[in-house]
C-alpha atoms as a PDB file:
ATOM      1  CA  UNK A   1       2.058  -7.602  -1.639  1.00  0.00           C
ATOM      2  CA  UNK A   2       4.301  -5.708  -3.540  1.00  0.00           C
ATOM      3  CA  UNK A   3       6.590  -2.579  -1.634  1.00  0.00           C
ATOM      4  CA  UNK A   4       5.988   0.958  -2.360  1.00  0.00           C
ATOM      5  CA  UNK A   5       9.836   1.026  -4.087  1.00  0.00           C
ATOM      6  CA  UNK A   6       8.510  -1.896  -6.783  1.00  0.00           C
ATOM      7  CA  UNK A   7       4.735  -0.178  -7.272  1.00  0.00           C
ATOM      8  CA  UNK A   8       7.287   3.484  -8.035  1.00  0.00           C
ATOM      9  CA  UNK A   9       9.219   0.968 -10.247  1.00  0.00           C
ATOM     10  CA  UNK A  10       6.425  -0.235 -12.099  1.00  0.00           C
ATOM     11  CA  UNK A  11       4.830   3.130 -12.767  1.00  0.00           C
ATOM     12  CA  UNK A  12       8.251   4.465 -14.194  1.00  0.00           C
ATOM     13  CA  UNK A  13       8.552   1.473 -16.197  1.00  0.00           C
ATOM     14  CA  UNK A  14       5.136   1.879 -17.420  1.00  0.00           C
ATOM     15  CA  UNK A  15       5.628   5.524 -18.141  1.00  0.00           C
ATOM     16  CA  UNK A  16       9.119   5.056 -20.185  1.00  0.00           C
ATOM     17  CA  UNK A  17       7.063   2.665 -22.300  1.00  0.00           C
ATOM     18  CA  UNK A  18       3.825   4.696 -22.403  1.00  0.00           C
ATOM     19  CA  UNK A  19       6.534   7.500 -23.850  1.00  0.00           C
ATOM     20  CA  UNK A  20       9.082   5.734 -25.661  1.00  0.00           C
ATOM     21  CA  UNK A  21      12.229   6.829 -23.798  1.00  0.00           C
ATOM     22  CA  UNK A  22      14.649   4.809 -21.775  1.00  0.00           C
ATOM     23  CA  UNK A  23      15.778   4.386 -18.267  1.00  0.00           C
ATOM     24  CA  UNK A  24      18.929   6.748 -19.279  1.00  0.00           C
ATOM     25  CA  UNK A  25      17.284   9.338 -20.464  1.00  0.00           C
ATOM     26  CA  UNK A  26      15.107   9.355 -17.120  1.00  0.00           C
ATOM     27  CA  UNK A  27      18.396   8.923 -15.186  1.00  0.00           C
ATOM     28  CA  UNK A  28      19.774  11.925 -16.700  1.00  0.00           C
ATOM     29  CA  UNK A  29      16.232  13.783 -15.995  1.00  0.00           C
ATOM     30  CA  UNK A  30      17.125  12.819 -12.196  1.00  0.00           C
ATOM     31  CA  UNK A  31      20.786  13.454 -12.200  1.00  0.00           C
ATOM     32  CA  UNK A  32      21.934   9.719 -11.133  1.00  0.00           C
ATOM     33  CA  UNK A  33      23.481   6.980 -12.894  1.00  0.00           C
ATOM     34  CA  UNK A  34      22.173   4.271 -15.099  1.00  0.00           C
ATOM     35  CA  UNK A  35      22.653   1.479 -12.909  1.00  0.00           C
ATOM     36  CA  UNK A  36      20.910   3.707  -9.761  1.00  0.00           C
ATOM     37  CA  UNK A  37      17.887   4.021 -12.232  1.00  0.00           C
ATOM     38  CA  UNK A  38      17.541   0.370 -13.051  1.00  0.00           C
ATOM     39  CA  UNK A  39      17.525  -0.374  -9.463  1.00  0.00           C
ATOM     40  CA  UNK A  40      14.811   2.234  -9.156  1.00  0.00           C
ATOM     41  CA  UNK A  41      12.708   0.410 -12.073  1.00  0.00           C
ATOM     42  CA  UNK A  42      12.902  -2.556 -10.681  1.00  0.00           C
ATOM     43  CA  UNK A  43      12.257  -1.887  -7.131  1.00  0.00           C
ATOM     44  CA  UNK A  44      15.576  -2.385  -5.532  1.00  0.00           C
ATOM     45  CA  UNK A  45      16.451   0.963  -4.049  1.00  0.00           C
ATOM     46  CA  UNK A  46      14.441   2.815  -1.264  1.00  0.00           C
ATOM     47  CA  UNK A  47      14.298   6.010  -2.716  1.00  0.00           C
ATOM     48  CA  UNK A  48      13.676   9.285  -0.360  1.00  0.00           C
ATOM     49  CA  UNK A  49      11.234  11.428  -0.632  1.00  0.00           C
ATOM     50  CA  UNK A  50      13.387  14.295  -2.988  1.00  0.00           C
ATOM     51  CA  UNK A  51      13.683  11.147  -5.379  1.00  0.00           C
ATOM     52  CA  UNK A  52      10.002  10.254  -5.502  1.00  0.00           C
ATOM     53  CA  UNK A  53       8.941  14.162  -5.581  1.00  0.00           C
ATOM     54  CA  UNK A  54      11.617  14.195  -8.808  1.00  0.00           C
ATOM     55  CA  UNK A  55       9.974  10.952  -9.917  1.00  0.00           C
ATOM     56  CA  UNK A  56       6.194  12.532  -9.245  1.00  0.00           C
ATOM     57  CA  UNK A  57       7.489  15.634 -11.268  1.00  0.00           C
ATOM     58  CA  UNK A  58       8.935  14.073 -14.828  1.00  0.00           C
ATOM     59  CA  UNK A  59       6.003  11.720 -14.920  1.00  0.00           C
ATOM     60  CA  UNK A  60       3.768  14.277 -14.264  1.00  0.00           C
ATOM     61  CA  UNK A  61       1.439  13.323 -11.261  1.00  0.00           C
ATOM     62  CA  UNK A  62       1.440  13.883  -7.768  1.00  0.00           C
ATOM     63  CA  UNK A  63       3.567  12.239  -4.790  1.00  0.00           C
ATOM     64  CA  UNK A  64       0.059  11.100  -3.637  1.00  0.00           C
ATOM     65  CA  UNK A  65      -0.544   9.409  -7.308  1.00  0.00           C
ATOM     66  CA  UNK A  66       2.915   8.116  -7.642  1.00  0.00           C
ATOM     67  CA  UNK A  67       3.344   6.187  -3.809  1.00  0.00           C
ATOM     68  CA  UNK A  68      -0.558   5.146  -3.720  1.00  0.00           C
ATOM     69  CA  UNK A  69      -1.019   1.768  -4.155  1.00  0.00           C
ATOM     70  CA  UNK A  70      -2.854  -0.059  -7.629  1.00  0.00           C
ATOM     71  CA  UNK A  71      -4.795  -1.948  -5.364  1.00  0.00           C
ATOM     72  CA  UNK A  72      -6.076  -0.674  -2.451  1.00  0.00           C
ATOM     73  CA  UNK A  73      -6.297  -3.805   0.298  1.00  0.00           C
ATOM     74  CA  UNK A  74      -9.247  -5.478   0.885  1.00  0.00           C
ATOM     75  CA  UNK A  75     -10.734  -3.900   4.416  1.00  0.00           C
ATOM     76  CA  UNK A  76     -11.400  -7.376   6.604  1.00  0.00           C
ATOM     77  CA  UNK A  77     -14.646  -6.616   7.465  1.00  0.00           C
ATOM     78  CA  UNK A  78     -14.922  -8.979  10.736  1.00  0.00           C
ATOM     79  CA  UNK A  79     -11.876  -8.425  12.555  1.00  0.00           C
ATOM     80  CA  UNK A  80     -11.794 -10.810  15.417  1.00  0.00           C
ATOM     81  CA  UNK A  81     -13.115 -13.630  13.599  1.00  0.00           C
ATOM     82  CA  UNK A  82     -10.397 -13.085  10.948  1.00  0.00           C
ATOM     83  CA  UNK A  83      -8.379 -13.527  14.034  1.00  0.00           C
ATOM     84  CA  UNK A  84      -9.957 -16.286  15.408  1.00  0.00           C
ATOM     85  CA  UNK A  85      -9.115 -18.565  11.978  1.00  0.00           C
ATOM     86  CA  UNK A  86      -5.132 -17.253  12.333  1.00  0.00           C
ATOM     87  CA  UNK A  87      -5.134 -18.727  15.950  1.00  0.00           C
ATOM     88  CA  UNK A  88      -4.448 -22.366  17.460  1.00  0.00           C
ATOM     89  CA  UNK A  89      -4.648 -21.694  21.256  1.00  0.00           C
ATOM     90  CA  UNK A  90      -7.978 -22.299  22.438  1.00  0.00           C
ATOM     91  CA  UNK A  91      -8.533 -20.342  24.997  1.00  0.00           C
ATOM     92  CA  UNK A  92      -7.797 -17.442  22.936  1.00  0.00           C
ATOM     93  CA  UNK A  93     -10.201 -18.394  20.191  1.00  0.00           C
ATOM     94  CA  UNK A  94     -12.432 -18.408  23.187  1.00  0.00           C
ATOM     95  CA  UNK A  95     -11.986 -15.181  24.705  1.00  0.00           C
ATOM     96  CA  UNK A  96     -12.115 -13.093  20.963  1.00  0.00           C
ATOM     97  CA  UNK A  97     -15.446 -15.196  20.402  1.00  0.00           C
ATOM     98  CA  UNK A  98     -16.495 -13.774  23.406  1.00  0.00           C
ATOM     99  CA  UNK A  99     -14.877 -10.637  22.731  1.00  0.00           C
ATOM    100  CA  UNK A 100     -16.724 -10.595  19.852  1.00  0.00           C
ATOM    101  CA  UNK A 101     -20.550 -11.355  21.645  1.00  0.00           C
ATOM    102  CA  UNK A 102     -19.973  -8.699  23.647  1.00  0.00           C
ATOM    103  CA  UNK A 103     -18.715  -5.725  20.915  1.00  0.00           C
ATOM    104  CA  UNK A 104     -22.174  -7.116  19.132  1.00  0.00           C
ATOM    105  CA  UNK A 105     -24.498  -6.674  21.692  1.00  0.00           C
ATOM    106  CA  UNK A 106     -23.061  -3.072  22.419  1.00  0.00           C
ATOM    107  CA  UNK A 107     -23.579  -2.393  18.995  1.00  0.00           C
ATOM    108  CA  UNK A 108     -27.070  -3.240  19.460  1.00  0.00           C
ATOM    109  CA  UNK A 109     -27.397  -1.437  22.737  1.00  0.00           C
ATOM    110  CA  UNK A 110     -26.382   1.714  20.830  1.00  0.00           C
ATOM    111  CA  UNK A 111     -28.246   1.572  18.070  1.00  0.00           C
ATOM    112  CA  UNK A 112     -31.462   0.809  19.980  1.00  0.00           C
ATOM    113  CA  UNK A 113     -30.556   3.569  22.195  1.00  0.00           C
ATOM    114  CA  UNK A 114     -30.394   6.009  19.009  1.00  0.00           C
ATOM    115  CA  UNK A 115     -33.531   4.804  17.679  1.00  0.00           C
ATOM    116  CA  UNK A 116     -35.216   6.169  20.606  1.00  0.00           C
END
């Protein structure tokens, strides 16, 4: 999975592209050097938040647009038996299957108790 400083990179590469400038004219938009904005582009600075407001505001979206990720992870929908596969003890594999019995049956017991 990519950071949040390569995804910013990518979308300000995209957008010099998408507008047919170059990374020095958007360095001199942000007041830093060339070589500070190719780090940018390619993901190799951690920018602060006055950089990525700056970056938000020539590209014209939001912070929220600019830092959220293109693809949003995958929610694991079954927790503890994603766990289970990632573990070798056992025991352990044991007590999260029975961890796991046990969170299903009070999810029944609720919902049979709000049926009624």
């Amino acid at each position: 999975m990519k950071t949040i400083f390569e995804q910013i990179g990518e979308k300000v590469a995209s957008w010099l592209e998408s507008q047919g400038e170059t990374q020095s004219f958007f360095a001199e938009r942000m007041g830093i050097s060339k070589q500070v904005m190719s780090k940018i582009v390619n993901g190799k600075k951690a920018i602060n938040i006055d950089e990525i407001t700056k970056i938000a505001s020539i590209i014209g979206v939001t912070v929220d647009e600019l830092v959220r990720p293109k693809e949003i992870p995958q929610v694991i929908q079954e927790p503890i038996l994603f766990m289970i596969g990632k573990l070798e003890n056992e025991n352990t594999k044991e007590g999260l299957q029975f961890l796991n019995h046990v969170m299903n049956e009070m999810i029944e017991l609720e919902e049979i108790l709000h049926l009624k």
